[in-house]
C-alpha atoms as a PDB file:
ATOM      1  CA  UNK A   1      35.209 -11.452 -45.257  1.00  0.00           C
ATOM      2  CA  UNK A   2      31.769 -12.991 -45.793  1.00  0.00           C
ATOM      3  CA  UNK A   3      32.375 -15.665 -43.028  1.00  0.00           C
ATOM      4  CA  UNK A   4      33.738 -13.177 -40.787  1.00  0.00           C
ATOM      5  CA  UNK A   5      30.375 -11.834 -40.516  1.00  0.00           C
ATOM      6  CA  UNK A   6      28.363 -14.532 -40.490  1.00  0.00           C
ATOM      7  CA  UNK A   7      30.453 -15.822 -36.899  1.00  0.00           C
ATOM      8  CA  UNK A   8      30.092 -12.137 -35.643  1.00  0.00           C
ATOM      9  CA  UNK A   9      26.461 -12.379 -36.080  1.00  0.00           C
ATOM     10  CA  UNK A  10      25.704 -15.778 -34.764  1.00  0.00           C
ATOM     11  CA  UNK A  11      27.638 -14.980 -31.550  1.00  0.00           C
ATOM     12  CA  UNK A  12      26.125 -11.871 -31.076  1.00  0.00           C
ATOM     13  CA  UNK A  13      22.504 -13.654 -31.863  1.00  0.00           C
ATOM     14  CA  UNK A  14      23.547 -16.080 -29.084  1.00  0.00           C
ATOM     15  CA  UNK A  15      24.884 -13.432 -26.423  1.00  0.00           C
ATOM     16  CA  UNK A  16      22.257 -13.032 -24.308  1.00  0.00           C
ATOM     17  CA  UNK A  17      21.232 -17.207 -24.263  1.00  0.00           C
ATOM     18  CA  UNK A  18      23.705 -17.648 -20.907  1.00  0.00           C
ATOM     19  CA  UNK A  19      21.825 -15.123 -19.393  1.00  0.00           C
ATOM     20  CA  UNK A  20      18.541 -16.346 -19.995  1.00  0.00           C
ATOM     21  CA  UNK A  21      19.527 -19.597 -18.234  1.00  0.00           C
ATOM     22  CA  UNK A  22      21.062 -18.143 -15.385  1.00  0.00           C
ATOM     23  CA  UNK A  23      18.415 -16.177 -14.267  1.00  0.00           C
ATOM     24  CA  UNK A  24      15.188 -18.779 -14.933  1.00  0.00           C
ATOM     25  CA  UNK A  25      17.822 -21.422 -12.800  1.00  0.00           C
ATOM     26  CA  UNK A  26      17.772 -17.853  -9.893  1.00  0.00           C
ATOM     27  CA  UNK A  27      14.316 -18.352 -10.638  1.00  0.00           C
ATOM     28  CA  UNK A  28      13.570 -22.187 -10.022  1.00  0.00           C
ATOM     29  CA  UNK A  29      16.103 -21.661  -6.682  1.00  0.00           C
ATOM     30  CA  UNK A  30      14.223 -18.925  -5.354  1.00  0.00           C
ATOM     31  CA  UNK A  31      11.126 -20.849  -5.608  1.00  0.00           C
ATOM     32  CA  UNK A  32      12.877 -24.131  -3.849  1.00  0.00           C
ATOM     33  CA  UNK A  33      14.345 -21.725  -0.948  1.00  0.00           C
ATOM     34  CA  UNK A  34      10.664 -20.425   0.021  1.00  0.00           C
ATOM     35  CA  UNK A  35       9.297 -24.035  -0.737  1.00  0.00           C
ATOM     36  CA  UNK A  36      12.139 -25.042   2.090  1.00  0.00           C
ATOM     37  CA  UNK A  37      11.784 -22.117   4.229  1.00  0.00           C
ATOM     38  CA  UNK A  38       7.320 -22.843   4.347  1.00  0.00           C
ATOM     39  CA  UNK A  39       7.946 -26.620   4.839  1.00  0.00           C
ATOM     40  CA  UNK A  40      10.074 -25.009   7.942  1.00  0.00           C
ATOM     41  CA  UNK A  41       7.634 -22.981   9.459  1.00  0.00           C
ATOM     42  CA  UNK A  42       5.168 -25.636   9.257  1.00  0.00           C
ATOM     43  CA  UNK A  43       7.656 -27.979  10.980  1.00  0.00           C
ATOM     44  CA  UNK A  44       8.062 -25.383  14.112  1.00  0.00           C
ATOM     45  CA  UNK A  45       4.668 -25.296  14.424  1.00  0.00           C
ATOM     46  CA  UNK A  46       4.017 -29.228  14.639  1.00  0.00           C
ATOM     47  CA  UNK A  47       7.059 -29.454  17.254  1.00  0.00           C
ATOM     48  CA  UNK A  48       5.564 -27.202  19.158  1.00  0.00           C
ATOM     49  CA  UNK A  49       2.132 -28.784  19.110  1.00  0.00           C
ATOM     50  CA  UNK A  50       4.185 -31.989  19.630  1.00  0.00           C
ATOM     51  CA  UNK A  51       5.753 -30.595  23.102  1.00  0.00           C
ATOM     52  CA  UNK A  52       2.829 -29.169  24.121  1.00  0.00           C
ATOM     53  CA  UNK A  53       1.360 -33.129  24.179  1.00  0.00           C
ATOM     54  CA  UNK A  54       4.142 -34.621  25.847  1.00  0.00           C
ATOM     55  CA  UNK A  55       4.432 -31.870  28.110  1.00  0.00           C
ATOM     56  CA  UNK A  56       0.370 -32.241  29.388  1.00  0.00           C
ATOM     57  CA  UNK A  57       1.128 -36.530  29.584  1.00  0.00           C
ATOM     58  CA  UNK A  58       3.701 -35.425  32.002  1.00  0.00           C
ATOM     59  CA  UNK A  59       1.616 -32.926  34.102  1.00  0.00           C
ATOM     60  CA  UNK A  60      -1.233 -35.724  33.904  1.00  0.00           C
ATOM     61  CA  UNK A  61       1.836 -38.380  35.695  1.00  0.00           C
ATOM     62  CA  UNK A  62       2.662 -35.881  38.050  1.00  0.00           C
ATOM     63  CA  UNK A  63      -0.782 -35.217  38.874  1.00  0.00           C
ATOM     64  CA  UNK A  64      -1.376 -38.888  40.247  1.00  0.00           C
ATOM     65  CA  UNK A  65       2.316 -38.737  41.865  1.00  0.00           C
ATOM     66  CA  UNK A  66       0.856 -35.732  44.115  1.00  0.00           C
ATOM     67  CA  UNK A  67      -2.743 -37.984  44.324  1.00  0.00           C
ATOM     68  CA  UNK A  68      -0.679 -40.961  45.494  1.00  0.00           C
ATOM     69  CA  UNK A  69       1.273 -38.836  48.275  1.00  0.00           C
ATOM     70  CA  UNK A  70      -1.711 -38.068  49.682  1.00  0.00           C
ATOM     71  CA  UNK A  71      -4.036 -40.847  49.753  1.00  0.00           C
ATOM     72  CA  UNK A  72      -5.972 -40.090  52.742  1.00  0.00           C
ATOM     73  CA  UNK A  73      -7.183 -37.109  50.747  1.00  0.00           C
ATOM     74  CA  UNK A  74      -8.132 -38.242  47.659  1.00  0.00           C
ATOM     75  CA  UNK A  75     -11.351 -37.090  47.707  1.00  0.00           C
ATOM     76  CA  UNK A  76      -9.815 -33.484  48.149  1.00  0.00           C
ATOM     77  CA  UNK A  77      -8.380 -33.741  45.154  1.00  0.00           C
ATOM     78  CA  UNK A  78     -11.716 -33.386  42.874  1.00  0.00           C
ATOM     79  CA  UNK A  79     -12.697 -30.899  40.651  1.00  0.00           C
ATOM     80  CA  UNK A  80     -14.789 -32.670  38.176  1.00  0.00           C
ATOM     81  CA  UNK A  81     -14.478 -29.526  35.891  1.00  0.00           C
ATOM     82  CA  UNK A  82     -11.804 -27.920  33.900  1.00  0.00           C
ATOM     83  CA  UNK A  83      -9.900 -25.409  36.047  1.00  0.00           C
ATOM     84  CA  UNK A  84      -7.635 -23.298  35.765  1.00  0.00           C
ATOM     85  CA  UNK A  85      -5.126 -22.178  38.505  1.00  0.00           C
ATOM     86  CA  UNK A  86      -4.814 -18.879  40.379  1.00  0.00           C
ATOM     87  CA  UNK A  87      -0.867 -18.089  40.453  1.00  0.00           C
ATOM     88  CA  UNK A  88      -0.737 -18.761  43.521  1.00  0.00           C
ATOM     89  CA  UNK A  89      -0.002 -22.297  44.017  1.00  0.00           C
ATOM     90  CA  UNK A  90       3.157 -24.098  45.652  1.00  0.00           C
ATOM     91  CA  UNK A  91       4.842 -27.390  44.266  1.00  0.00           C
ATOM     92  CA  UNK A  92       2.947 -30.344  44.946  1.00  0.00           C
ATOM     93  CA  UNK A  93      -0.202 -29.253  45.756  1.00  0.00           C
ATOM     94  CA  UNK A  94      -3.479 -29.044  43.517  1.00  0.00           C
ATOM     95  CA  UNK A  95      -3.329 -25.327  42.584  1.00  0.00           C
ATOM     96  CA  UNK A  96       0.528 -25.861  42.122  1.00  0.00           C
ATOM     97  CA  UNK A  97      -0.216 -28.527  39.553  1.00  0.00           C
ATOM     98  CA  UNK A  98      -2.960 -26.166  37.410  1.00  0.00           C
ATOM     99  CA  UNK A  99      -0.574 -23.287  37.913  1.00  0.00           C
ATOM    100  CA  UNK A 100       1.959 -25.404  36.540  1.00  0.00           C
ATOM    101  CA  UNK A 101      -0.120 -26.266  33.832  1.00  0.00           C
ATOM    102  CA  UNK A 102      -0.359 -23.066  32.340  1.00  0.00           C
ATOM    103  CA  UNK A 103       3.366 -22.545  32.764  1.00  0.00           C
ATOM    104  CA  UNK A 104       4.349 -25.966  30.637  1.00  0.00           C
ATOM    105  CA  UNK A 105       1.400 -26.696  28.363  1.00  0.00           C
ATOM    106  CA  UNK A 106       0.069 -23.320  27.513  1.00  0.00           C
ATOM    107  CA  UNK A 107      -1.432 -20.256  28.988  1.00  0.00           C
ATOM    108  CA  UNK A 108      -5.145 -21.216  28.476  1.00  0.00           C
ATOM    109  CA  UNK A 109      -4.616 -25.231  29.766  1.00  0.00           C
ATOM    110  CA  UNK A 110      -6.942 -26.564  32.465  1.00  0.00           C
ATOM    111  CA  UNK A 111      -6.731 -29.684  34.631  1.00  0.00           C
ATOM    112  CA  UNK A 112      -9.630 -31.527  35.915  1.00  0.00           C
ATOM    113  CA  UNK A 113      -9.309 -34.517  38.936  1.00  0.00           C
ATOM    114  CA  UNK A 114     -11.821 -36.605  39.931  1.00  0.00           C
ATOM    115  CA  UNK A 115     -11.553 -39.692  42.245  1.00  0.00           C
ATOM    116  CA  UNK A 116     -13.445 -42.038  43.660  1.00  0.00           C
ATOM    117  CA  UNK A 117     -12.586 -42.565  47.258  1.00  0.00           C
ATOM    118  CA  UNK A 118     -14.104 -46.047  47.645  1.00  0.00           C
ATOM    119  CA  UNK A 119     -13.272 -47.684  44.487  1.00  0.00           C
ATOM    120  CA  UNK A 120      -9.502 -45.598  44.451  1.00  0.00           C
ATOM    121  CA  UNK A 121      -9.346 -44.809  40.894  1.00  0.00           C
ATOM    122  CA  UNK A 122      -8.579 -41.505  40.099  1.00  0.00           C
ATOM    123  CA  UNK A 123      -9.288 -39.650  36.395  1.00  0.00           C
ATOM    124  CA  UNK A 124      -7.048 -36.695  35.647  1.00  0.00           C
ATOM    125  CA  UNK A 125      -7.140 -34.846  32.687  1.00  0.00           C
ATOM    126  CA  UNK A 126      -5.774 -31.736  30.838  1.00  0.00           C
ATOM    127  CA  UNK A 127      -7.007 -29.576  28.346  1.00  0.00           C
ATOM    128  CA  UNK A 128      -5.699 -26.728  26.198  1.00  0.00           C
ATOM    129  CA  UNK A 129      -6.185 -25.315  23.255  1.00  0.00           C
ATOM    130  CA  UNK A 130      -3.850 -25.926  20.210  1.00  0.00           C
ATOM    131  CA  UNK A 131      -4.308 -23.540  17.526  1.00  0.00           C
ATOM    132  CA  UNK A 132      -0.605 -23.376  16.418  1.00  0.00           C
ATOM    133  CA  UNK A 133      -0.374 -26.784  15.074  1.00  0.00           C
ATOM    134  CA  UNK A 134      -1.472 -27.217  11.606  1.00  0.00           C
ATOM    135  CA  UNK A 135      -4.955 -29.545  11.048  1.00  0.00           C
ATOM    136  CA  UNK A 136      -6.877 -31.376  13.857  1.00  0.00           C
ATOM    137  CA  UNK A 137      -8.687 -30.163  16.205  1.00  0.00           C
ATOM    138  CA  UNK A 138      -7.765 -27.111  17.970  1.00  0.00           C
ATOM    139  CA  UNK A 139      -8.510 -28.191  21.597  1.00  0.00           C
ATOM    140  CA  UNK A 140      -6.775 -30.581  22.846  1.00  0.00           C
ATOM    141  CA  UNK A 141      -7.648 -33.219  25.762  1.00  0.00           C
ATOM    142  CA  UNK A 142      -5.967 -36.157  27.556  1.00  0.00           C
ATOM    143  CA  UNK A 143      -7.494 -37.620  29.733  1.00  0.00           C
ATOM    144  CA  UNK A 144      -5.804 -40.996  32.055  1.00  0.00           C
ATOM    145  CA  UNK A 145      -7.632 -43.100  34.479  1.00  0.00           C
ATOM    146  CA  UNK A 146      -5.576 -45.086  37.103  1.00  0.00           C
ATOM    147  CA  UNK A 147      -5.899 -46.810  40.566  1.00  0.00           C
ATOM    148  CA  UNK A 148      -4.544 -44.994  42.737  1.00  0.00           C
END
């Protein structure tokens, strides 16, 4: 009868052991999941920074495509400061391109041309700022020079 007891007790001692364990493991899985879901957010936030680069090297290519289409102009072309565009611009044409800026980069970007007429190099350059990417520098610039 004595040993009885004694296995009664030490399973009953032990009872709530397995459920100890199960819920620090809910614990240490919980933790993981938001570790996972942060790393995530962070991730969104870099790809988006990420487009918003590639998308301005674009605008900055198809800025000189429009440049060379119209080489007798080139001197129409400058700006020499940021600017942004009105709304109002059609494809191909400077205001188009700064309106298209804003449209592909972000809402505050700015484009900036300036060209030398004589020497036919042309700088273009776009800048936004890019506060939803994590570290760096919050504005952003690129800036090409080619002959045109």
């Amino acid at each position: 009868m004595k040993k009885r007891l004694e296995t009664r007790n030490s399973r009953c001692r032990q009872a709530g052991v397995s459920l100890l364990e199960v819920l620090i493991s809910v614990l240490v899985l919980a933790i993981g999941i938001l570790g996972i879901a942060a790393l995530q957010a962070i991730t969104l936030k870099n790809a988006g920074s990420a487009a918003s680069r590639t998308q301005a090297s674009m605008q900055v290519y198809s800025m000189f495509d429009i440049i060379r289409g119209n080489r007798g102009n080139i001197g129409g072309f400058n700006t020499n400061t940021y600017t942004a565009g009105g709304g109002s611009g059609t494809a191909g044409t400077m205001e188009g391109w700064l309106d298209s800026l804003q449209t592909t980069i972000a809402p505050d970007a700015r484009g900036r041309v300036v060209c030398d007429a004589g020497t036919q190099i042309c700088e273009v350059g776009v800048r936004w700022s890019d506060e939803r990417a994590t570290g760096g520098s919050q504005t952003q610039e690129i800036v090409v020079r080619s002959r045109i």
